[in-house]
Protein backbone atom coordinates (compact mmCIF):
# COMPACT_ATOMS: atom_id res chain seq x y z
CA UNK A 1 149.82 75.92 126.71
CA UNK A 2 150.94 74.99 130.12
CA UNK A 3 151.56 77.56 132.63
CA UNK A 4 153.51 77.07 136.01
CA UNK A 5 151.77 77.34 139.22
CA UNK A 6 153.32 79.07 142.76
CA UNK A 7 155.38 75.97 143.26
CA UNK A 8 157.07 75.82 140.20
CA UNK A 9 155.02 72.79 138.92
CA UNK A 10 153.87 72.85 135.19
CA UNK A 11 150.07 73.22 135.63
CA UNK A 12 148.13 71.34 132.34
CA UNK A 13 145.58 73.53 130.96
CA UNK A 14 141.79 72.29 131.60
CA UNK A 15 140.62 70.08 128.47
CA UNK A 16 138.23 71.68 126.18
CA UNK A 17 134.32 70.96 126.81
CA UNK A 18 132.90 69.62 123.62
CA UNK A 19 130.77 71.84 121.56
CA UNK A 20 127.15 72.41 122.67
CA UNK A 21 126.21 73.75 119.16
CA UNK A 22 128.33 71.48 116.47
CA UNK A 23 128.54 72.60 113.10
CA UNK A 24 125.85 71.77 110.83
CA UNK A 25 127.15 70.58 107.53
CA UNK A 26 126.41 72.57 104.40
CA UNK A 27 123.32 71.32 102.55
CA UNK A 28 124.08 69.69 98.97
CA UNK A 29 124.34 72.67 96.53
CA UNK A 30 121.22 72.49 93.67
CA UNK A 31 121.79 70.64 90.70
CA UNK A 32 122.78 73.09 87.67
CA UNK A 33 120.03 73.16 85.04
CA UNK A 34 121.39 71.22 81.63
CA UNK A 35 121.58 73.84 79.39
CA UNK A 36 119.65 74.94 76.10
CA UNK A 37 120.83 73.01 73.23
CA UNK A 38 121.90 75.60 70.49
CA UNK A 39 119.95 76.84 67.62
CA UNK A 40 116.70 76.34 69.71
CA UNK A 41 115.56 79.34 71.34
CA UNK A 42 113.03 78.78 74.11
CA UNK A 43 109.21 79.84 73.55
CA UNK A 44 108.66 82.66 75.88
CA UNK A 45 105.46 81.87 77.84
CA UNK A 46 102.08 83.09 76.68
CA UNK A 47 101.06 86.16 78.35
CA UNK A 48 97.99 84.97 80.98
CA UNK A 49 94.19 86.71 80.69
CA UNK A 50 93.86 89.89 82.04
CA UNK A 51 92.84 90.00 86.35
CA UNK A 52 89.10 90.94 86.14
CA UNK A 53 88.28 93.95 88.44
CA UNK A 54 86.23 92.76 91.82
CA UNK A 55 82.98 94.04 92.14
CA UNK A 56 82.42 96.64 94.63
């Protein structure tokens, strides 16, 4: 937007300084996982041996 100065000229206004920080670009989304094919129900994981107490 220009703006006039005390002598009437048209005054330009000052160009922009480039961006110090410039965007970063967005990082590639994950890829989806293929899904389950159906009728096969996934084996739910053996449950893992009990933590044995530390001796005091």
């Amino acid at each position: 937007m220009s703006t006039r100065t005390r002598d009437g000229t048209l005054r330009e206004p000052d160009p922009m300084p480039p961006d110090p920080f410039p965007p970063t670009p967005m990082p590639e989304p994950p890829p989806e996982p293929e899904p389950e094919p159906p009728g096969r129900e996934p084996f739910p994981e053996p449950p893992g041996p009990e933590p044995e107490p530390e001796p005091a």
